[in-house]
Protein backbone atom coordinates (compact mmCIF):
# COMPACT_ATOMS: atom_id res chain seq x y z
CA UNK A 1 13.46 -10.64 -0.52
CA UNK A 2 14.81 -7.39 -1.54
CA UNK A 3 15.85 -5.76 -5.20
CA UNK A 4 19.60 -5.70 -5.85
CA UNK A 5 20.73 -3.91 -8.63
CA UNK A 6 24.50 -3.92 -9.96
CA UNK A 7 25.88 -0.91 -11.42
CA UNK A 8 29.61 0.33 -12.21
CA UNK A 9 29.79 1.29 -8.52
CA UNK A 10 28.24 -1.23 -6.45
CA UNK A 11 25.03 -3.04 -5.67
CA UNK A 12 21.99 -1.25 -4.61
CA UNK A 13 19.61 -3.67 -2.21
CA UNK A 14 15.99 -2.35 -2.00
CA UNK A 15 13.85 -4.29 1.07
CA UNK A 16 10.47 -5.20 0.84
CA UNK A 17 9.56 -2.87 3.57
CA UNK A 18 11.12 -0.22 1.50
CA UNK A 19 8.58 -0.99 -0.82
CA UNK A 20 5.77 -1.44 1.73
CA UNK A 21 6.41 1.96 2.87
CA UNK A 22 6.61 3.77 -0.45
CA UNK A 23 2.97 2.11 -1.02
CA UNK A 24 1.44 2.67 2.13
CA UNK A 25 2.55 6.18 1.71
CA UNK A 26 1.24 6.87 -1.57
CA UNK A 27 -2.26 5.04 -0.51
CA UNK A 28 -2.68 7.00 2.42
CA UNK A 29 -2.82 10.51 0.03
CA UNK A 30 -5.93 8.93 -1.85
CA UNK A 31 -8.95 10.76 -0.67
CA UNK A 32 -11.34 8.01 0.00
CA UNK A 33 -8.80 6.04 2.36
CA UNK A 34 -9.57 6.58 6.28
CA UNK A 35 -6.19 4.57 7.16
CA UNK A 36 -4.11 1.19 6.53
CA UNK A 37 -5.25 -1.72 8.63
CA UNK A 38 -3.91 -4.99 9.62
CA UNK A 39 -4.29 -7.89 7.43
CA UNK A 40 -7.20 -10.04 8.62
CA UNK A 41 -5.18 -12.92 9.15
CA UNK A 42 -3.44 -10.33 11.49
CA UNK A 43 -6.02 -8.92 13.28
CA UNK A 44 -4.31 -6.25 15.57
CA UNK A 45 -5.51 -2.54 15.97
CA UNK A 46 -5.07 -0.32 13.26
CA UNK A 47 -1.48 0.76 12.34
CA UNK A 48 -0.51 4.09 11.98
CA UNK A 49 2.46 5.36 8.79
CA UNK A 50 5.45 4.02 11.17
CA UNK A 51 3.79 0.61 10.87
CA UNK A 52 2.19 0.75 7.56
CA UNK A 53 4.54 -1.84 6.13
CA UNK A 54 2.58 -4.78 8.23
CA UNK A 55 -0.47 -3.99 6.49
CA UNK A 56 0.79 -4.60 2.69
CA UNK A 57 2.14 -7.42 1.20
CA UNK A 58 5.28 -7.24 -1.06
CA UNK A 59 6.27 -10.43 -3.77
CA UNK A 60 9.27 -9.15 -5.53
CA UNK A 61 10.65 -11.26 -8.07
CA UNK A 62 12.93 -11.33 -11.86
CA UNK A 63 9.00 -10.23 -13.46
CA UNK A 64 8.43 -7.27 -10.95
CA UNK A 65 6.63 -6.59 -8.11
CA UNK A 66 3.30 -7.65 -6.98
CA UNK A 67 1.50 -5.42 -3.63
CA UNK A 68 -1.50 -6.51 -1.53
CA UNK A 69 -2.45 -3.85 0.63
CA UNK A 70 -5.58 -3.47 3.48
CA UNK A 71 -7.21 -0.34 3.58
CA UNK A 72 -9.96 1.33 5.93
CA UNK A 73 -12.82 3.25 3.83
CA UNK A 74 -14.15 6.75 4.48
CA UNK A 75 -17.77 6.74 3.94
CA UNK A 76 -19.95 8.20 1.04
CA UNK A 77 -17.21 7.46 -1.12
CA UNK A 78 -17.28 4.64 -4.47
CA UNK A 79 -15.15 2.17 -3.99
CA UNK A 80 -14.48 1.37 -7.76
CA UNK A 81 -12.98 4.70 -7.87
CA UNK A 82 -10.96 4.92 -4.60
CA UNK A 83 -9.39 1.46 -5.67
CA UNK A 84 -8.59 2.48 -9.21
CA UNK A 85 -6.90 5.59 -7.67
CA UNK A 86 -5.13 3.67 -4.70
CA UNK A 87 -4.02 1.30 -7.23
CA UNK A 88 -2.50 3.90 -9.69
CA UNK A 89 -0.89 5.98 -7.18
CA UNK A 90 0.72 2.92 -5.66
CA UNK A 91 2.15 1.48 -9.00
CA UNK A 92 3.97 5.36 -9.90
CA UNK A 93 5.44 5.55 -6.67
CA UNK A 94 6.91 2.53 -6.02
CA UNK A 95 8.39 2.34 -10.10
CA UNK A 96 9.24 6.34 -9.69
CA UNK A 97 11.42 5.64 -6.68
CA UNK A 98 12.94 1.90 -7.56
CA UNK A 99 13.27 1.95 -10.96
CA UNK A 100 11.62 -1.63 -10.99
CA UNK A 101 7.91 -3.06 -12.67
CA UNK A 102 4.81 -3.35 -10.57
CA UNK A 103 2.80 -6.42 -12.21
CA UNK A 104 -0.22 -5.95 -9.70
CA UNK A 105 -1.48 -3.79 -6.87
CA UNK A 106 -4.33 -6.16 -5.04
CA UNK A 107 -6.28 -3.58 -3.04
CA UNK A 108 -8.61 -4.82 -0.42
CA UNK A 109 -11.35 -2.36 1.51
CA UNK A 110 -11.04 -4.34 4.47
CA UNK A 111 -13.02 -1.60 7.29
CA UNK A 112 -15.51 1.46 6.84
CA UNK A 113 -15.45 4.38 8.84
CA UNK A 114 -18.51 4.77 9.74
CA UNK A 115 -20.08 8.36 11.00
CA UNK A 116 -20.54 8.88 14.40
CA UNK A 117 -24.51 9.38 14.73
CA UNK A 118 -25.58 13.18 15.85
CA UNK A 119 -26.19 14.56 19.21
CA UNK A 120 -29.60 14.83 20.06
């Protein structure tokens, strides 16, 4: 689905990638987040920003908009606090640059990067 808004001038459509993007963006500044992964029901390798939209979830309706996006972990990190940041970040930019309400940002830690171990 996308947004369309009517103004005096015309109609301004929005796309749910649009969206996707804007979020993925804004989750991958959060320091805490190693990358944006494929949805587990979508197992694939792990997408880079070109293909960041696969990874989240948009449900964009008359209420607002609702995000579920998969995220890989750095390590030595809390969670609590990457996802309350990630969640934040994601709700500013996407209202900042579409003008529309986010009703919920579902963030799900859904891979660790883990250290590589040291060279004897």
């Amino acid at each position: 689905m996308s947004e369309n808004n009517k103004d005096s001038v015309g109609n301004v459509l929005i796309s749910d990638d649009v969206i996707a993007k804007i979020a993925a963006t804004a989750a991958l500044d959060v320091d805490g987040v190693a990358g944006i992964i494929a949805k587990p029901s979508d197992l694939r390798k792990f997408v880079n920003k070109e293909n960041s939209s696969k990874s989240v979830s948009v449900i964009n309706n008359e209420t607002g908009i609702s995000i579920d996006i998969y995220l890989k972990l750095k390590t030595g990190i809390r969670i609590q606090d990457v996802a309350l940041t990630v969640q934040g970040v994601i709700k500013e930019a996407v209202q900042n640059m579409t003008g529309r309400v986010v009703t919920k940002v579902n963030v799900n830690f859904a891979d660790i990067l883990l250290k590589a171990p040291a060279k004897a």
